[in-house]
N, C-alpha and C. Protein backbone atom coordinates (compact mmCIF):
# COMPACT_ATOMS: atom_id res chain seq x y z
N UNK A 1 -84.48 -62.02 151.06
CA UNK A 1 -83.37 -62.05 150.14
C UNK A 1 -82.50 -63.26 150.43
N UNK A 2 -81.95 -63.66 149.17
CA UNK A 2 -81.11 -64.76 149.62
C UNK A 2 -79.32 -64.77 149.40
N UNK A 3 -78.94 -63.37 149.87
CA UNK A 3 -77.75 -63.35 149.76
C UNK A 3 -76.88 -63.85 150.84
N UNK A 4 -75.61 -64.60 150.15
CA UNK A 4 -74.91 -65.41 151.26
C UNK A 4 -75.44 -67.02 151.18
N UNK A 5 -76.61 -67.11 150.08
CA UNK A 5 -77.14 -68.51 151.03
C UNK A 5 -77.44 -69.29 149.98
N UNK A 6 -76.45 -70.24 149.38
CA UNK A 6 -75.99 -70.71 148.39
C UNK A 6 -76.88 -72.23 147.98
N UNK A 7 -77.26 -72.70 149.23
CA UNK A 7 -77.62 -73.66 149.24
C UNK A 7 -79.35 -74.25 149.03
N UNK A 8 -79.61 -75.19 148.10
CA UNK A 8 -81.00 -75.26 147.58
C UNK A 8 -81.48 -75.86 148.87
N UNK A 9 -82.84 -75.34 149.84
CA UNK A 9 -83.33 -76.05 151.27
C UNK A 9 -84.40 -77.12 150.10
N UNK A 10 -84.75 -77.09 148.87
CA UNK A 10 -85.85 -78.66 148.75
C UNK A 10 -86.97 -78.51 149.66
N UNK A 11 -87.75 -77.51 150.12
CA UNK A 11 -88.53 -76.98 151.23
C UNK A 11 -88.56 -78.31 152.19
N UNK A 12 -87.28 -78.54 152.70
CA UNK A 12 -87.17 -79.51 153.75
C UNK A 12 -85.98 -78.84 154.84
N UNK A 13 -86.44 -79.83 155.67
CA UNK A 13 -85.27 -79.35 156.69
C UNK A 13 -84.16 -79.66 156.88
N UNK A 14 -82.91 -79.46 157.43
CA UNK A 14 -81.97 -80.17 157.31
C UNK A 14 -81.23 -81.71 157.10
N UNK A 15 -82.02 -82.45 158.34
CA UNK A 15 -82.00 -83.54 158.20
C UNK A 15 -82.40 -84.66 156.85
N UNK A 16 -83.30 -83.87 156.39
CA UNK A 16 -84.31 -84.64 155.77
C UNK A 16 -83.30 -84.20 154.12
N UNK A 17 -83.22 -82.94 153.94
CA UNK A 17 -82.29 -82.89 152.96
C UNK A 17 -81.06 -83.47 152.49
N UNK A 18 -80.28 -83.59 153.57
CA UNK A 18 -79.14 -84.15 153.72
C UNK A 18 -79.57 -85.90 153.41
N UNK A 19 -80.73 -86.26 153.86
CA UNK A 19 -80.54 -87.57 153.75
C UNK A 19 -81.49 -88.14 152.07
N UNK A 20 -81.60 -86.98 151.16
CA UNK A 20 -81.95 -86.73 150.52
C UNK A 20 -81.32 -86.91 148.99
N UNK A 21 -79.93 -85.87 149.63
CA UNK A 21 -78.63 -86.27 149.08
C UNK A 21 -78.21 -87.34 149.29
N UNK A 22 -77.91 -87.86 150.55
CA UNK A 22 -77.52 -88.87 150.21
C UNK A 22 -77.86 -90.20 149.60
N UNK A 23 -79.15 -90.31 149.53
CA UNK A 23 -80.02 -91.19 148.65
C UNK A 23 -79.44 -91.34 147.05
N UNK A 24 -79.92 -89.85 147.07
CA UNK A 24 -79.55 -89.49 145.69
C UNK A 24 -77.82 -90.08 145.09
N UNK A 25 -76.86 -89.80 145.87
CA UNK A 25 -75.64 -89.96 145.34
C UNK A 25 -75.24 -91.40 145.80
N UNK A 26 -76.20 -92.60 146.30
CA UNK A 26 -75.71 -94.00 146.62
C UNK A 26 -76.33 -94.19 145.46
N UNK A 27 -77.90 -93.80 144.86
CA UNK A 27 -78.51 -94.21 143.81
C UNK A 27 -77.57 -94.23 142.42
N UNK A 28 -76.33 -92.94 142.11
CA UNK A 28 -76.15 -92.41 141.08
C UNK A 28 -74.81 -93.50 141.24
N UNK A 29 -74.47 -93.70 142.06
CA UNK A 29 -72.82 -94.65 142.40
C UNK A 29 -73.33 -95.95 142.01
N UNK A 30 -74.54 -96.36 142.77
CA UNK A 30 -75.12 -98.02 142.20
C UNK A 30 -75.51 -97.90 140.98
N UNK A 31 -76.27 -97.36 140.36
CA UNK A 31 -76.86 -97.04 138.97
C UNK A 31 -75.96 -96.51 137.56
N UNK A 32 -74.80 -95.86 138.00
CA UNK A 32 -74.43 -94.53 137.83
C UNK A 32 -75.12 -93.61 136.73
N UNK A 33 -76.50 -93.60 136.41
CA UNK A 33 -77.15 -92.64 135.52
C UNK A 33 -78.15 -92.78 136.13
N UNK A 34 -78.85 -91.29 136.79
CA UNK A 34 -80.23 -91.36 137.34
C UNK A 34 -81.29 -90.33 137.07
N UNK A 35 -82.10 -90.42 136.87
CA UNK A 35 -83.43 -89.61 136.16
C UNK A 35 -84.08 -88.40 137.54
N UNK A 36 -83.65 -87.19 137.86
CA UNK A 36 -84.68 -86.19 138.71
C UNK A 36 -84.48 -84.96 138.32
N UNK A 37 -85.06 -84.17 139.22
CA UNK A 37 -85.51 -82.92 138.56
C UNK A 37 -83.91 -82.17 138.25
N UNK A 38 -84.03 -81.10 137.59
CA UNK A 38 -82.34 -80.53 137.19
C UNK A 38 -81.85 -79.96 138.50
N UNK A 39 -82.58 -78.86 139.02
CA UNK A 39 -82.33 -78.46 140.48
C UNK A 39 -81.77 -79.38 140.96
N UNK A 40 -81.91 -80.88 141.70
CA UNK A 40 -81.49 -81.97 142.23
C UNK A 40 -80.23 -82.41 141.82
N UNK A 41 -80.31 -82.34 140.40
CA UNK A 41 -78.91 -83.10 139.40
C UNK A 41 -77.98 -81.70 140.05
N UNK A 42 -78.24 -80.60 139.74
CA UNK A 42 -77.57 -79.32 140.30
C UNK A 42 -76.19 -79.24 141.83
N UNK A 43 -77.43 -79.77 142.22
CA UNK A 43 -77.08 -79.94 143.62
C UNK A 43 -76.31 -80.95 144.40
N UNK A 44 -76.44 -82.34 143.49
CA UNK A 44 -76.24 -83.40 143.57
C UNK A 44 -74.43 -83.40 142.61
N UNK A 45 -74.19 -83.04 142.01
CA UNK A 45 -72.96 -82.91 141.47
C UNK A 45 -71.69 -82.36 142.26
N UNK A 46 -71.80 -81.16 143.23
CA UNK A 46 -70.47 -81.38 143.87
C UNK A 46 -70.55 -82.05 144.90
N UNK A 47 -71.45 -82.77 145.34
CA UNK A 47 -71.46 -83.56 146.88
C UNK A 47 -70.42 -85.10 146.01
N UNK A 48 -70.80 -85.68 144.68
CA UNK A 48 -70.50 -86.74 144.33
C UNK A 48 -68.97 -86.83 143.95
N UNK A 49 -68.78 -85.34 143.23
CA UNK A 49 -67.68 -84.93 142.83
C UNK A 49 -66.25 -85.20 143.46
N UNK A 50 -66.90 -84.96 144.97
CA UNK A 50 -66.06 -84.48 145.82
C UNK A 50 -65.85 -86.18 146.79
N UNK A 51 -66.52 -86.96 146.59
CA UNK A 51 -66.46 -88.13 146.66
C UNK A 51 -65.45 -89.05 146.31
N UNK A 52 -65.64 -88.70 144.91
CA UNK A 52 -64.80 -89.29 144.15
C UNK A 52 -63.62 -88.87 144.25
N UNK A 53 -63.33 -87.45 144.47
CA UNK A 53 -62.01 -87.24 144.40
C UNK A 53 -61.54 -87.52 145.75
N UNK A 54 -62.28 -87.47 146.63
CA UNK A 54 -61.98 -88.55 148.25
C UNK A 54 -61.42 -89.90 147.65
N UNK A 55 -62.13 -90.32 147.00
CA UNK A 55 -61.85 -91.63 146.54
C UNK A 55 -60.95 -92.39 146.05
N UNK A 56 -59.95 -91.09 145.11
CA UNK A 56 -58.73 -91.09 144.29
C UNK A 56 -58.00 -90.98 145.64
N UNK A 57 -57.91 -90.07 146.41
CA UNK A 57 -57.23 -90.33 147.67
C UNK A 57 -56.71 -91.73 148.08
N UNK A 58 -57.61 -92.69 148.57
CA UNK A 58 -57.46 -94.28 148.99
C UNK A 58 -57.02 -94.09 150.52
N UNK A 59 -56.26 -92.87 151.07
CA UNK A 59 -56.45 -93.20 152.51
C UNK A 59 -57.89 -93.76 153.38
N UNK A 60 -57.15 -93.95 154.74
CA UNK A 60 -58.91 -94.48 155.61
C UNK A 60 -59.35 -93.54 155.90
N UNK A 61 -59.36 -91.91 156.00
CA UNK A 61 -59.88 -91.18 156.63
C UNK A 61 -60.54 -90.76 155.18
N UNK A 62 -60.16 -90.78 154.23
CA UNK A 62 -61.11 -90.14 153.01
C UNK A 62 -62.06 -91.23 152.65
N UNK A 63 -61.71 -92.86 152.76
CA UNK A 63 -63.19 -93.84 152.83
C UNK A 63 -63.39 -93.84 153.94
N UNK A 64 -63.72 -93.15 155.21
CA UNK A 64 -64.54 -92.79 156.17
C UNK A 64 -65.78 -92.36 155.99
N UNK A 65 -65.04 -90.78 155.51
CA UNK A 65 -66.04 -90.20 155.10
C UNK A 65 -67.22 -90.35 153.45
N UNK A 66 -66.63 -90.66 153.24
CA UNK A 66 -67.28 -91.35 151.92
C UNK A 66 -68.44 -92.48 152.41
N UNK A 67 -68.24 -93.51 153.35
CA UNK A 67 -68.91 -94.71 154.14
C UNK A 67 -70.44 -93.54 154.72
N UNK A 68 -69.61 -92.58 155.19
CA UNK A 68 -70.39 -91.65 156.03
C UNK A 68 -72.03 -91.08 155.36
N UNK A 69 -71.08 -90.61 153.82
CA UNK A 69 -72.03 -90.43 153.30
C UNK A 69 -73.00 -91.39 152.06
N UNK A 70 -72.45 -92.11 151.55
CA UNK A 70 -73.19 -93.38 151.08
C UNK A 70 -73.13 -94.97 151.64
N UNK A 71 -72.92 -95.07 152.30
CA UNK A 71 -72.82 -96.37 152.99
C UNK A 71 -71.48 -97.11 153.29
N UNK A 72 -71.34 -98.77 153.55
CA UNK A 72 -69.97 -99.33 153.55
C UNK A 72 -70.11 -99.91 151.60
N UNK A 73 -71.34 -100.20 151.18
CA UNK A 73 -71.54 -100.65 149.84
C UNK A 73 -71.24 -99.27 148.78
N UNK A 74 -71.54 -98.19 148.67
CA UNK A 74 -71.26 -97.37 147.74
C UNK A 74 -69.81 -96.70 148.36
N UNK A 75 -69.38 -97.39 149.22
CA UNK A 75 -67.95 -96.45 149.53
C UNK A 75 -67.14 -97.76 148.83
N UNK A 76 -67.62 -99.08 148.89
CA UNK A 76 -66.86 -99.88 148.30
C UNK A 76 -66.37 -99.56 146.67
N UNK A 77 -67.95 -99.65 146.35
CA UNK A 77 -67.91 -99.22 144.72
C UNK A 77 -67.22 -98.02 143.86
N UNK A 78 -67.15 -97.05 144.64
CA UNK A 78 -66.18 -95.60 144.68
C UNK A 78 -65.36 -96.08 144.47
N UNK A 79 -64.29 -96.18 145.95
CA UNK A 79 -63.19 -96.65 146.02
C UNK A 79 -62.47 -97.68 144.66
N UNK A 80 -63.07 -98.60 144.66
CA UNK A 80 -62.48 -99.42 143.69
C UNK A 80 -62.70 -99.63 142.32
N UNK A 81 -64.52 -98.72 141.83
CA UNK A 81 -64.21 -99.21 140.50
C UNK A 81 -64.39 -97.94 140.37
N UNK A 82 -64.93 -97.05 140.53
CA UNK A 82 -65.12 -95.37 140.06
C UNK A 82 -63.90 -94.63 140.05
N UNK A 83 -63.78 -94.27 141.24
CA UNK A 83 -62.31 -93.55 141.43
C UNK A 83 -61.27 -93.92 140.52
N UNK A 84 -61.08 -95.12 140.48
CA UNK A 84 -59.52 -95.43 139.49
C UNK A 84 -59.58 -95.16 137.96
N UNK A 85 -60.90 -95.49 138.04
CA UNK A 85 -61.89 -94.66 136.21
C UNK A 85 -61.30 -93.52 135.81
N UNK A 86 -61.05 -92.41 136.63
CA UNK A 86 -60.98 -91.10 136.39
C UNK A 86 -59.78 -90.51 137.31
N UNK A 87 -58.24 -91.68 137.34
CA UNK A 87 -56.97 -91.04 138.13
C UNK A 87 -56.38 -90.26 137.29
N UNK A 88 -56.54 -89.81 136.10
CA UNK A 88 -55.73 -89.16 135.17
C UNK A 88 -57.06 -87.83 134.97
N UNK A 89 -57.90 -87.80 135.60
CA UNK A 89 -58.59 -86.73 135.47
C UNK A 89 -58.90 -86.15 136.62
N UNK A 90 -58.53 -84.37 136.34
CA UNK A 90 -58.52 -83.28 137.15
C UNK A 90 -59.98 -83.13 138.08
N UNK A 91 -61.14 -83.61 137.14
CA UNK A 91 -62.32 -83.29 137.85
C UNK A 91 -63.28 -83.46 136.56
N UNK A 92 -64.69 -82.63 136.85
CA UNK A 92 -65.67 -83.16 135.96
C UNK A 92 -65.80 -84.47 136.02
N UNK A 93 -66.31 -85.24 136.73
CA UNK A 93 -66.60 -86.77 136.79
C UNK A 93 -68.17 -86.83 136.12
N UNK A 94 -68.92 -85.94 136.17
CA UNK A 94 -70.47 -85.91 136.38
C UNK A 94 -71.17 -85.16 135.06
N UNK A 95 -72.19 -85.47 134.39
CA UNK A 95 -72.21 -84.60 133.36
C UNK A 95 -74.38 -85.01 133.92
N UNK A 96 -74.58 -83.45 133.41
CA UNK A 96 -75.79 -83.47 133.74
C UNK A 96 -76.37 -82.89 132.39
N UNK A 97 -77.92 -83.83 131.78
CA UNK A 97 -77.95 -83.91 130.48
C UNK A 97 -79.44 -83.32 130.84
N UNK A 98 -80.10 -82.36 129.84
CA UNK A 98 -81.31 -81.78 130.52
C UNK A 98 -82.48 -82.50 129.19
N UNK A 99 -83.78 -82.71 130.23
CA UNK A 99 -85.23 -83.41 129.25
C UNK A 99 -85.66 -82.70 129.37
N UNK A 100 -86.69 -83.33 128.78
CA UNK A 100 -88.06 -82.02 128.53
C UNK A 100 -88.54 -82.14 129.94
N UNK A 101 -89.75 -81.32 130.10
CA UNK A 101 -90.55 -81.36 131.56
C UNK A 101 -91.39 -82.36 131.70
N UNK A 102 -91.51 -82.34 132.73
CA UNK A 102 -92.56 -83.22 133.29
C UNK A 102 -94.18 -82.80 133.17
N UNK A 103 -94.68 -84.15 132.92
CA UNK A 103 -95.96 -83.67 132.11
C UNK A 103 -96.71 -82.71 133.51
N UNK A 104 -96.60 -83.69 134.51
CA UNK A 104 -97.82 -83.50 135.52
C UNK A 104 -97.67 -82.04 136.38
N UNK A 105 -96.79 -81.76 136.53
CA UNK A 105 -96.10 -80.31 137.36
C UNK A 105 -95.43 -79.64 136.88
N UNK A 106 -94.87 -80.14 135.42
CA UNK A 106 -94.24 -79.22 134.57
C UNK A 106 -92.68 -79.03 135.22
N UNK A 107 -92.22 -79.78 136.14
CA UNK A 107 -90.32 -79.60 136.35
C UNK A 107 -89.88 -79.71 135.66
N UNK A 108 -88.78 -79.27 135.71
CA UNK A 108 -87.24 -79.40 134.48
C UNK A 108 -86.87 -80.56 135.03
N UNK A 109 -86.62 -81.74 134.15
CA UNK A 109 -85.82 -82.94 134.34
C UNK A 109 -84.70 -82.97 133.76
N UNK A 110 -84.07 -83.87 134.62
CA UNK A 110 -82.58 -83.96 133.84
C UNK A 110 -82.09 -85.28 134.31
N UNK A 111 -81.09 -85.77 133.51
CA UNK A 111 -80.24 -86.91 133.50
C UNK A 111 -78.86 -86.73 134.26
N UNK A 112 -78.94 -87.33 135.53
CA UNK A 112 -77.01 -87.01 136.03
C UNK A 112 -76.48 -88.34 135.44
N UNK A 113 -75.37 -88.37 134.91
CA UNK A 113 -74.60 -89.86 134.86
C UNK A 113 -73.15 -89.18 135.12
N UNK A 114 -72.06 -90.56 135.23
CA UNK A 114 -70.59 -90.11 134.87
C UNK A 114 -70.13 -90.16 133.51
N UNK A 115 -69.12 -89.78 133.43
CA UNK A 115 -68.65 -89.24 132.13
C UNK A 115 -67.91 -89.99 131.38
């Protein structure tokens, strides 16, 4: 059963997940629209979310952690051109747009971009 346990494991292990995400959310900050499965886009939305609203912050301890999790290059890009995008907005930065499946395995794909 999976009660209590909120979190998608990607049949990986911790490490490997985490660095998974974070791939994912330097890709969506450099790019900002990126093509994977919906589960992923799912998952991938409050880690970025919560970024950004680090970001609206501008102290050093909230681009710490931001550096932490996408680099010194996507904490740059946050910080200065994303974040200020969206100072008059409460939240929802992220909108996740759903495709058809994938031919070969049949996943649900989806589109994350910002808004």
């Amino acid at each position: 059963m999976r009660h209590h346990s909120k979190i998608k494991k990607f049949g990986r292990k911790t490490g490997q997940r985490n660095a998974l995400m974070n791939s994912l959310a330097l890709s969506l900050i450099r790019d900002e629209k990126i093509q994977t499965t919906e589960v992923k886009a799912k998952a991938l939305r409050p880690i970025v979310e919560k970024l950004i609203t680090a970001g609206k912050k501008g102290t050093l301890a909230a681009r710490r952690e931001i550096v932490k999790k996408v680099g010194e290059m996507g904490a740059k890009k946050v910080v200065t051109v994303i974040s200020p995008k969206y100072s008059s907005r409460a939240g929802g930065y992220v909108r996740i747009t759903k495709l058809v499946r994938r031919e070969s395995d049949g996943a649900s794909q989806a589109v994350i971009e910002f808004v």
